[in-house]
N, C-alpha and C. Protein backbone atom coordinates (compact mmCIF):
# COMPACT_ATOMS: atom_id res chain seq x y z
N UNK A 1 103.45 104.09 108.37
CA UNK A 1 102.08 104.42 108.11
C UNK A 1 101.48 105.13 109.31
N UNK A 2 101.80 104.95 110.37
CA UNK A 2 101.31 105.49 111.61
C UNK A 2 101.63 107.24 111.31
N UNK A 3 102.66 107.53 111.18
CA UNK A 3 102.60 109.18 110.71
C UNK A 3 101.49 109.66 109.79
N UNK A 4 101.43 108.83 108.77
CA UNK A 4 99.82 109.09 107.74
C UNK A 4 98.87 109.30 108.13
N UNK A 5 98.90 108.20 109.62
CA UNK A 5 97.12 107.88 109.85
C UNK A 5 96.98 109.14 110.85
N UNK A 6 98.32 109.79 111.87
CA UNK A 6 98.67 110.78 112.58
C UNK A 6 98.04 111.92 111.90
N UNK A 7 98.65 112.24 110.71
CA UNK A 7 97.91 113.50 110.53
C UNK A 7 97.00 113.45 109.49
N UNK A 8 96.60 112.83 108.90
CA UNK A 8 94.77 112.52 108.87
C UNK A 8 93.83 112.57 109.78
N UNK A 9 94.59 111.94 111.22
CA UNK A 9 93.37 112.45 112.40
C UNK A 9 93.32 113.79 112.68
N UNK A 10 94.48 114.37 112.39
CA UNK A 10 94.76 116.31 112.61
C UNK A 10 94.15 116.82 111.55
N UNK A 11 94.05 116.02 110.35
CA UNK A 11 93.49 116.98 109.16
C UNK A 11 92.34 116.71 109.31
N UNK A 12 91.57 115.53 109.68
CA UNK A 12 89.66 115.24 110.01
C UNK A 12 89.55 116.16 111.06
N UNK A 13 90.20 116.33 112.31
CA UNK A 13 89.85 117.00 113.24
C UNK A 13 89.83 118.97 113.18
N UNK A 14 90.23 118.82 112.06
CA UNK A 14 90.57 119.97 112.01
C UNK A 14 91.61 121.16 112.39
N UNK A 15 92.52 120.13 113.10
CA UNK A 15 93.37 120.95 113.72
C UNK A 15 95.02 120.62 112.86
N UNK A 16 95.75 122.14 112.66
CA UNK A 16 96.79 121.86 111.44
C UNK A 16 96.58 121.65 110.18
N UNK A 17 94.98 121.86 110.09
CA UNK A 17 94.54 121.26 108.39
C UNK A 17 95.47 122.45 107.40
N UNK A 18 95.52 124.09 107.86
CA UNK A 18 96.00 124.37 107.46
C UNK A 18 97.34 124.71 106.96
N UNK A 19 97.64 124.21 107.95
CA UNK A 19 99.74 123.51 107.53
C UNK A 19 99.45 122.89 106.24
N UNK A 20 98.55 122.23 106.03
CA UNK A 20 98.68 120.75 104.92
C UNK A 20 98.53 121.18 103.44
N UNK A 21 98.92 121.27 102.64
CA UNK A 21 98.91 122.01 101.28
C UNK A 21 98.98 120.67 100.08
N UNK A 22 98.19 121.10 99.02
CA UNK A 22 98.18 119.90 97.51
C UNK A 22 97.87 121.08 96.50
N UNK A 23 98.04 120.48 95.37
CA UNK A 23 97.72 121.27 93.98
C UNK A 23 96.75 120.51 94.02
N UNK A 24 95.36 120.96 93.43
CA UNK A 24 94.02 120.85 93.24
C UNK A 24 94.06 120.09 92.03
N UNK A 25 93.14 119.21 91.46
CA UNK A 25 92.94 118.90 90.02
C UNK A 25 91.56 118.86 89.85
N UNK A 26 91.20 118.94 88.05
CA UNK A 26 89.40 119.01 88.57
C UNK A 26 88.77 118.04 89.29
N UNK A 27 87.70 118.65 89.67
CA UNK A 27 87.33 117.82 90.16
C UNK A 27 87.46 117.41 91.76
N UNK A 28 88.29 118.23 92.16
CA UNK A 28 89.26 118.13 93.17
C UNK A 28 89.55 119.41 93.58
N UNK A 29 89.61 119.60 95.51
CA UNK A 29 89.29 120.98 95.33
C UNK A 29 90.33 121.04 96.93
N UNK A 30 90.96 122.49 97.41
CA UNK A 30 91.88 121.96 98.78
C UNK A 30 90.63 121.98 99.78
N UNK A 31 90.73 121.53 100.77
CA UNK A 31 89.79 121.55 101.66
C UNK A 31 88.85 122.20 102.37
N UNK A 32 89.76 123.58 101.74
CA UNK A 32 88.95 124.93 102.48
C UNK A 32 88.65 125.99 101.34
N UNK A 33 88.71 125.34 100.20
CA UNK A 33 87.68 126.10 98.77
C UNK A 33 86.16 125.47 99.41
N UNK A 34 85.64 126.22 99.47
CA UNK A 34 83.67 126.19 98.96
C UNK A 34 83.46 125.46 99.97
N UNK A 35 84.33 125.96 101.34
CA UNK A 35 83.77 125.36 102.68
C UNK A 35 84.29 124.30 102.94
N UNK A 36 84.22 123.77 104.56
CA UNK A 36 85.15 122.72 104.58
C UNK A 36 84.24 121.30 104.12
N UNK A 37 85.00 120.45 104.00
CA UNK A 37 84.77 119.23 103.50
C UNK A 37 85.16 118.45 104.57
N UNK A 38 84.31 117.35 105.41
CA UNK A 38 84.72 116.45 106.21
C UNK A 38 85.29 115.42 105.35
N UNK A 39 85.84 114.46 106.40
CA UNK A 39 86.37 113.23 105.99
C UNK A 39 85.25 112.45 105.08
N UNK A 40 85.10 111.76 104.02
CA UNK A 40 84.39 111.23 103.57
C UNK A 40 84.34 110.03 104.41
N UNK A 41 82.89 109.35 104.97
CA UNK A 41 82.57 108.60 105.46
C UNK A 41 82.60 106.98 104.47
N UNK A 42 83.28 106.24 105.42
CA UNK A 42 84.00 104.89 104.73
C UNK A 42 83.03 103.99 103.38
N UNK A 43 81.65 103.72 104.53
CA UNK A 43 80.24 103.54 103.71
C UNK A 43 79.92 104.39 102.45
N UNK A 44 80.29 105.36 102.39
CA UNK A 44 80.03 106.42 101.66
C UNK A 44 81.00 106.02 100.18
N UNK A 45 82.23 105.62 100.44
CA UNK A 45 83.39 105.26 98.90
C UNK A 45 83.24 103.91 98.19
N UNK A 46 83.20 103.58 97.53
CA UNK A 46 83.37 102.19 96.60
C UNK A 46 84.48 102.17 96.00
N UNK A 47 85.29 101.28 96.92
CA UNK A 47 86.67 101.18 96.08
C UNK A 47 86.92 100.13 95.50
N UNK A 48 87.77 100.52 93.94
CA UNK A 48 87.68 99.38 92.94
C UNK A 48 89.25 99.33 92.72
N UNK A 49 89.67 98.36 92.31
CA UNK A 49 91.10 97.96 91.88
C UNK A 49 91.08 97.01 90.28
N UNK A 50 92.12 97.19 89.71
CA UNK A 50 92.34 96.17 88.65
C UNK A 50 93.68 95.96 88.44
N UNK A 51 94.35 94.88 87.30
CA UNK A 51 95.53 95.09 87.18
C UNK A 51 95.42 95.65 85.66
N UNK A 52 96.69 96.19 85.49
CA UNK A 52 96.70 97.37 84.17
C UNK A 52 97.66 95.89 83.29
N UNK A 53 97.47 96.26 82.24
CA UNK A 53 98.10 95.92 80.52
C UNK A 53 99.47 95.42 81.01
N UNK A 54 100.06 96.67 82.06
CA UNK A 54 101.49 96.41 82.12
C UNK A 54 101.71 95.60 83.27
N UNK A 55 102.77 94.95 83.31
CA UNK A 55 102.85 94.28 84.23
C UNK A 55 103.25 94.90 86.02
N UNK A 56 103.17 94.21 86.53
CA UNK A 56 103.40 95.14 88.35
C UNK A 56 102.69 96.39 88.01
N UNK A 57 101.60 96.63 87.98
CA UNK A 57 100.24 97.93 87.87
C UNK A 57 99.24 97.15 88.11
N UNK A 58 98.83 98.40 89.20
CA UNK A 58 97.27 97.89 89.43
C UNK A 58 96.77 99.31 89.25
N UNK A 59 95.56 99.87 89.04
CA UNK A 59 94.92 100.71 88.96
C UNK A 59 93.57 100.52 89.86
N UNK A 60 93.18 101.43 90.72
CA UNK A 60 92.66 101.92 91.56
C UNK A 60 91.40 102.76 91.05
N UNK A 61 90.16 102.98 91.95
CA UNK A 61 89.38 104.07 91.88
C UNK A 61 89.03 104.57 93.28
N UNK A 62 88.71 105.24 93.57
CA UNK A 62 87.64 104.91 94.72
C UNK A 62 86.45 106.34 94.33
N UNK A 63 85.56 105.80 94.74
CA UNK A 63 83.95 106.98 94.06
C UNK A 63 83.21 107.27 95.23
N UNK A 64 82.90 108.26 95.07
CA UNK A 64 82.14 109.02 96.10
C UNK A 64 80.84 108.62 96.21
N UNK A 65 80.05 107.98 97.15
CA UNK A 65 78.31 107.78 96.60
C UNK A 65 77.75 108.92 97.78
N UNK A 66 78.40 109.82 98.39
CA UNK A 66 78.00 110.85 99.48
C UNK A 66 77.75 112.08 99.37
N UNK A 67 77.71 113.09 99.94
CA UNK A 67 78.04 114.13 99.81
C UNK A 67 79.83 114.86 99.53
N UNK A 68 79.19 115.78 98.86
CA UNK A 68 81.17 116.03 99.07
C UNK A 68 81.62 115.97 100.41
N UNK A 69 83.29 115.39 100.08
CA UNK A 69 83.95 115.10 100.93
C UNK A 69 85.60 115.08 101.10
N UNK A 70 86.49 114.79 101.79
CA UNK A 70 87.71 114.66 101.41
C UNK A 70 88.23 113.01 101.94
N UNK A 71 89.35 112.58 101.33
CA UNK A 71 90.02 111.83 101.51
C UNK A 71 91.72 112.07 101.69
N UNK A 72 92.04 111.66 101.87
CA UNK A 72 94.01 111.56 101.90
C UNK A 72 94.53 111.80 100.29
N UNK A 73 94.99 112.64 99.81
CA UNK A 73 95.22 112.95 98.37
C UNK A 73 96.30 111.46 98.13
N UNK A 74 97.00 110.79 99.28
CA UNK A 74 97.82 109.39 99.38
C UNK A 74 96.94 107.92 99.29
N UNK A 75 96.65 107.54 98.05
CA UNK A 75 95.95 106.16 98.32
C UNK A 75 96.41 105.63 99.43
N UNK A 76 95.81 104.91 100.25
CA UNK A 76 96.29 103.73 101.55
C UNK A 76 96.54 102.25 100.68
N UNK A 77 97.47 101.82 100.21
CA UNK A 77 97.67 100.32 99.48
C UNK A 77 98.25 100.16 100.27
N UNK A 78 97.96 98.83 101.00
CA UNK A 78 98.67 97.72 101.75
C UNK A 78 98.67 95.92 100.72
N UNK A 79 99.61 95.58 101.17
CA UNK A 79 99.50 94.39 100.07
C UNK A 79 99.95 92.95 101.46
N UNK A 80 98.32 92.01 101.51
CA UNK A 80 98.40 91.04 102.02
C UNK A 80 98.84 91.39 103.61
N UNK A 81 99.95 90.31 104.17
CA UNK A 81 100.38 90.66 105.59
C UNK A 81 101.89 91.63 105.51
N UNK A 82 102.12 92.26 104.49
CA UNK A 82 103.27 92.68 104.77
C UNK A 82 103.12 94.14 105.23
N UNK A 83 104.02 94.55 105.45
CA UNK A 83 104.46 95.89 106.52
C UNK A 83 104.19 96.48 105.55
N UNK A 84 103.84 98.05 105.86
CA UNK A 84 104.14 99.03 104.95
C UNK A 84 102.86 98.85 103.78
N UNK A 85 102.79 100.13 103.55
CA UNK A 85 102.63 100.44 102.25
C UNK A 85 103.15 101.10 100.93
N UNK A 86 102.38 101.24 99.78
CA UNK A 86 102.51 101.49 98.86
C UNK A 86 103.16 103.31 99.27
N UNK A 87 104.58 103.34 98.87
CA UNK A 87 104.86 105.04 98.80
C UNK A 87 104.27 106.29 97.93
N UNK A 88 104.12 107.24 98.32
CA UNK A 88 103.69 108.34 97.09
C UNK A 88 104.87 108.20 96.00
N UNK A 89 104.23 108.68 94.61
CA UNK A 89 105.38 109.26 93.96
C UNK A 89 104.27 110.01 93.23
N UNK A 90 105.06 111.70 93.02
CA UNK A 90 106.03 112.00 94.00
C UNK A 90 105.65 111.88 94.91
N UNK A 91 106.72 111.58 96.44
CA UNK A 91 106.68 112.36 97.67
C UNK A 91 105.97 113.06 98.09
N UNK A 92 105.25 113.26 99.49
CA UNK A 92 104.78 114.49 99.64
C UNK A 92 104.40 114.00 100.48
N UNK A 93 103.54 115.04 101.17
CA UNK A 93 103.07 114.56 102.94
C UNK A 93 101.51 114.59 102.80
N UNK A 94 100.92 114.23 103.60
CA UNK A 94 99.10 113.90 103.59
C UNK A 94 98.93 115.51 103.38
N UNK A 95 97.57 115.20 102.87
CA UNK A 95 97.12 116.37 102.50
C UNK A 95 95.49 115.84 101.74
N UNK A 96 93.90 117.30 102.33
CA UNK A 96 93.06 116.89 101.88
C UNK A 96 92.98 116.04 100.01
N UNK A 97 91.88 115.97 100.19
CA UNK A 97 91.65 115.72 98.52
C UNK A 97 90.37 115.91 98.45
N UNK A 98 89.69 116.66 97.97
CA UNK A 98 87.95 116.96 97.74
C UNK A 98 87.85 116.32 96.73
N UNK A 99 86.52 115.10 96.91
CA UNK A 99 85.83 113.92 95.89
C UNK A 99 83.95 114.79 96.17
N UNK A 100 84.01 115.63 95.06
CA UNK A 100 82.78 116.06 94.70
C UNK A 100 81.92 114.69 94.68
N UNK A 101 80.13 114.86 95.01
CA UNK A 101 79.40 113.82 95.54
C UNK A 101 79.59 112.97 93.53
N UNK A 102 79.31 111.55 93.42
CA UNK A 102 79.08 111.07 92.64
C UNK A 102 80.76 111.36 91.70
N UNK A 103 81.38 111.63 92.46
CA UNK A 103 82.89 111.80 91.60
C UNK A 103 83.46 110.36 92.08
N UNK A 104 84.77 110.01 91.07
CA UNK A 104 85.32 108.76 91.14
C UNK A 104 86.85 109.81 91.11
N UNK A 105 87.77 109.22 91.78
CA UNK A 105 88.95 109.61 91.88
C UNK A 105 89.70 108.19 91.69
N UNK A 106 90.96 108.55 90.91
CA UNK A 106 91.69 107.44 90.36
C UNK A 106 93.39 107.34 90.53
N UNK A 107 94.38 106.65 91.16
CA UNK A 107 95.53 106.16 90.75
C UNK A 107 95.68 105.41 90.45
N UNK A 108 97.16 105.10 90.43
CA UNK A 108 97.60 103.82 89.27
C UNK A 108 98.95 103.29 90.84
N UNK A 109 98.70 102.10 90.81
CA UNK A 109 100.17 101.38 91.66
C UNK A 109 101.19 100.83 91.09
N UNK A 110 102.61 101.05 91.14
CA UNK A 110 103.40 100.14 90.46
C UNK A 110 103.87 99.16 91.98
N UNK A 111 103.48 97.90 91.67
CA UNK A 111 103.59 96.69 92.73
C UNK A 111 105.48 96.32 92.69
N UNK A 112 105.69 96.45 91.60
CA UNK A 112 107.03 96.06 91.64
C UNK A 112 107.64 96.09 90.24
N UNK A 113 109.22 97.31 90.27
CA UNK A 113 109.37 97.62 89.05
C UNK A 113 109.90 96.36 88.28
N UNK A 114 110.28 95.47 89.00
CA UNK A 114 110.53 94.14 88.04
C UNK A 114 110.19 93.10 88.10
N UNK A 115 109.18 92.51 86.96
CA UNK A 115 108.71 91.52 87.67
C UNK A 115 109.20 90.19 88.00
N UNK A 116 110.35 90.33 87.40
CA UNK A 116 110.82 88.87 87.19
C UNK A 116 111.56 89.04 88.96
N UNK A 117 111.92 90.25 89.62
CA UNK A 117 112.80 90.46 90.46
C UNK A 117 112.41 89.11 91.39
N UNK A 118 114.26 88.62 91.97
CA UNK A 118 114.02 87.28 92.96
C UNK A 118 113.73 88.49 94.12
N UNK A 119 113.65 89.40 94.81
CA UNK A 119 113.48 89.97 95.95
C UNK A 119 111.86 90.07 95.88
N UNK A 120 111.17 90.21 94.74
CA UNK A 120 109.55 90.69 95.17
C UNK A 120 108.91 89.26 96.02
N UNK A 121 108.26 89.56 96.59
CA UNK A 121 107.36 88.95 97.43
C UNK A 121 106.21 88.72 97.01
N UNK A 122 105.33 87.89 96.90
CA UNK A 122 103.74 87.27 96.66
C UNK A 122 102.62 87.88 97.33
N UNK A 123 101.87 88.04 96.97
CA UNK A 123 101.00 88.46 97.90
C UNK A 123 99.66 88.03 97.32
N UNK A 124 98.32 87.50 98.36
CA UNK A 124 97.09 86.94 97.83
C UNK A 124 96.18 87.48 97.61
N UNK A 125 96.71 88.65 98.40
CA UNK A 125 95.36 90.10 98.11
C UNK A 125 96.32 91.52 98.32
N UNK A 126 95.24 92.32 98.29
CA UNK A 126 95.70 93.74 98.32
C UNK A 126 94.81 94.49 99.34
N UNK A 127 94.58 95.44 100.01
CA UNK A 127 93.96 96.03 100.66
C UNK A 127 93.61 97.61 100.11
N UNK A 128 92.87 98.37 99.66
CA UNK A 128 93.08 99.94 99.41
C UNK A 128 91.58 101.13 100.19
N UNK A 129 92.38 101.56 100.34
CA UNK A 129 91.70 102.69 101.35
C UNK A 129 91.62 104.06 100.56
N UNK A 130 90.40 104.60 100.50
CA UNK A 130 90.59 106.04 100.16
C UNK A 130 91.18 107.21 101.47
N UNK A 131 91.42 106.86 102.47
CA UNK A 131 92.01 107.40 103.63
C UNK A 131 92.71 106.53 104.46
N UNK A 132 93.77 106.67 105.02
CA UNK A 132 94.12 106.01 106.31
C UNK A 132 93.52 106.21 107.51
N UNK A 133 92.11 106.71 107.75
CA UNK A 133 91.72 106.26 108.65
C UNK A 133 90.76 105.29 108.38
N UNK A 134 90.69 104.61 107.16
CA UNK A 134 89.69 103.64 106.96
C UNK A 134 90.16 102.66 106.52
N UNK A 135 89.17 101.36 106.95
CA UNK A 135 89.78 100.07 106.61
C UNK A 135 89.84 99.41 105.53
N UNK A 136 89.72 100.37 104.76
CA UNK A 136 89.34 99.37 103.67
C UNK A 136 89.26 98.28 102.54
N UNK A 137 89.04 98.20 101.30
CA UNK A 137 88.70 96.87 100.50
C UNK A 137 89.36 96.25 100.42
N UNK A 138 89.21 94.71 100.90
CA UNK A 138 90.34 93.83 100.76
C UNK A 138 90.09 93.38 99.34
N UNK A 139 91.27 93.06 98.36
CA UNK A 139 90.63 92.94 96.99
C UNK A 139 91.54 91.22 97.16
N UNK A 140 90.97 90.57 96.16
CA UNK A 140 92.02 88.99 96.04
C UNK A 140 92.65 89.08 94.94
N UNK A 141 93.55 88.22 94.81
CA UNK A 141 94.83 88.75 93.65
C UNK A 141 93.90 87.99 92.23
N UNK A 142 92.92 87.07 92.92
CA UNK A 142 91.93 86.98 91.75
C UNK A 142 90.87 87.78 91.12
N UNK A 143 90.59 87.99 91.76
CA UNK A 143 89.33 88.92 91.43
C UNK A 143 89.90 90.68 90.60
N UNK A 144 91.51 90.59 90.97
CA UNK A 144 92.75 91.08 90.06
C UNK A 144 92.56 90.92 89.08
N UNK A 145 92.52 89.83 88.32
CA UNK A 145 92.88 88.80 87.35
C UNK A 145 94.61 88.59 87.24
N UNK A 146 94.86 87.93 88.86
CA UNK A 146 95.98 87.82 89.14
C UNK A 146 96.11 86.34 89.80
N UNK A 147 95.66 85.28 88.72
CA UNK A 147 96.08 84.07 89.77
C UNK A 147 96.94 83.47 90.47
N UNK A 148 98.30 84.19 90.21
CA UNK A 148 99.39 83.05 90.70
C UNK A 148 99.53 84.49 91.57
N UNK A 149 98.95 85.70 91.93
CA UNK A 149 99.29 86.36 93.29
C UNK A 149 100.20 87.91 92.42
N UNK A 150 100.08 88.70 93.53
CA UNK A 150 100.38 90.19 93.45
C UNK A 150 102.09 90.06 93.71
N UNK A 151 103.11 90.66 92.84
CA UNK A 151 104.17 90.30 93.26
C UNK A 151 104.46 91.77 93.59
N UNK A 152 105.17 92.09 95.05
CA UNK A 152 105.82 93.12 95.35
C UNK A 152 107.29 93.23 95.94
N UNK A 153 107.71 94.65 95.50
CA UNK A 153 109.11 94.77 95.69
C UNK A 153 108.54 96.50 95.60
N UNK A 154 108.74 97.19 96.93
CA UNK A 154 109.18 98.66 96.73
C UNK A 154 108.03 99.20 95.73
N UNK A 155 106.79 99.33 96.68
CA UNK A 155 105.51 99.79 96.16
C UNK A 155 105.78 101.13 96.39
N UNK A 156 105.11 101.87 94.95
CA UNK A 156 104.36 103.12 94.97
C UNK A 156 103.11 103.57 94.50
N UNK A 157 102.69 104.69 94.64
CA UNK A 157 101.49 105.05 94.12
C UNK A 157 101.74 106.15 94.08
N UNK A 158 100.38 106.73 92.83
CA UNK A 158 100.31 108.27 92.37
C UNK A 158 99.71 108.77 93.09
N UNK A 159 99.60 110.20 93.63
CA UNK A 159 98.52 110.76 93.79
C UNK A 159 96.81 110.40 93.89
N UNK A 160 95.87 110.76 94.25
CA UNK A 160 95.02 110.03 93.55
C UNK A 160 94.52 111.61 92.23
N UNK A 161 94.31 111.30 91.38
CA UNK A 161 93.87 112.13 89.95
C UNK A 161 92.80 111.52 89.33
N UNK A 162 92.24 113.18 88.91
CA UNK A 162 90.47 113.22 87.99
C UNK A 162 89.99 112.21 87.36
N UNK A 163 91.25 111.51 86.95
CA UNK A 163 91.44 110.51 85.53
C UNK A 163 91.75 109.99 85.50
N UNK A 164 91.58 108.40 84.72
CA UNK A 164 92.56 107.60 84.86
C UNK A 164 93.48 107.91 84.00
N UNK A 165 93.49 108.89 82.87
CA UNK A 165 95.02 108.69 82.01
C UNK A 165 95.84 109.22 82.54
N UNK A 166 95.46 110.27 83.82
CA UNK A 166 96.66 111.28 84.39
C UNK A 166 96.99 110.43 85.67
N UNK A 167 96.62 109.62 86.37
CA UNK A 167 97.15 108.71 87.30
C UNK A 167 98.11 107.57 86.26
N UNK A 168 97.61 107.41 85.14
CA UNK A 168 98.62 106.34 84.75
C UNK A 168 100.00 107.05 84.20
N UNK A 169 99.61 108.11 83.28
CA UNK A 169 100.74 109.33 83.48
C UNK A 169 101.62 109.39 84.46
N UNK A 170 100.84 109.74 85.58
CA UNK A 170 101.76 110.24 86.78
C UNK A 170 102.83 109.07 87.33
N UNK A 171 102.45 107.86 86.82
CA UNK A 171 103.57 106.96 87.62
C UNK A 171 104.68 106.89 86.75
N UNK A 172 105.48 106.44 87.55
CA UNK A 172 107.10 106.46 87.33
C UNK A 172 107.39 105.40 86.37
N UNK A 173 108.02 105.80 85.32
CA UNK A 173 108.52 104.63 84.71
C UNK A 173 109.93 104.07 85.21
């Protein structure tokens, strides 16, 4: 994660932003369409989580209450005390994401492709960030509607996308 949070401080600072490249979605714009876009300020996002229908999914928002802004097109999911986070899928390296003011941007997490797996691990909460340079929402595996706890094994996440049907799309079956 330290490489993430690395060039997020190069892409807020401005320097190398233009190395950094994403495909746009509505709603969603690269950083240097219609002027630049700072980092969206932490106060500024409301991030929401749930768990989805299917099992090991959580679904994500985070919403803009600011002016336009950008975030890490890479949700930040951390789960409880363990190392690491949640991987992209696909792949790809940081890169802006423009959250027009009053816009909600959405992925989907798969916590662990099996749930029954003896390797996943428990977890009592979740953590999600619309950037890695921010700290953000610690969520509880209740307030999930996850009482017996978040089970992980080999987290990923989508993109973040306009929608929620194209973040739930986008994950891997």
């Amino acid at each position: 994660m330290h490489a993430r949070s690395l060039l997020a401080a190069t892409a807020a600072a401005g320097l190398g932003a233009t190395l950094l490249t994403f495909a746009p979605a509505a709603g969603a714009h690269p950083a240097g369409s219609a002027g630049r876009a700072a980092v969206c300020k932490e106060a500024s996002l409301h991030v929401a989580a749930s768990a989805s229908e299917a099992p090991g999914v959580l679904r994500i928002s985070v919403t803009n209450r600011g002016p336009a802004c950008v975030v890490d097109r890479i949700p930040t999911v951390t789960f409880g005390d363990l190392d690491g986070a949640a991987q992209p899928f696909p792949a790809t390296e940081n890169a802006p994401y423009r959250i027009g003011e009053g816009r909600t941007a959405y992925a989907a997490v798969r916590t662990v492709d099996d749930p029954g797996s003896p390797q996943a691990r428990v977890v009592d909460h979740v953590t999600v960030a619309g950037d890695p340079s921010h700290r953000g929402s610690r969520i509880t595996a209740d307030a999930l509607g996850l009482p017996d706890g978040v089970r992980v094994w080999e987290p990923v996440t989508t993109w973040w996308k306009p929608t929620r049907a194209e973040a739930d799309a986008a994950l891997p079956s």
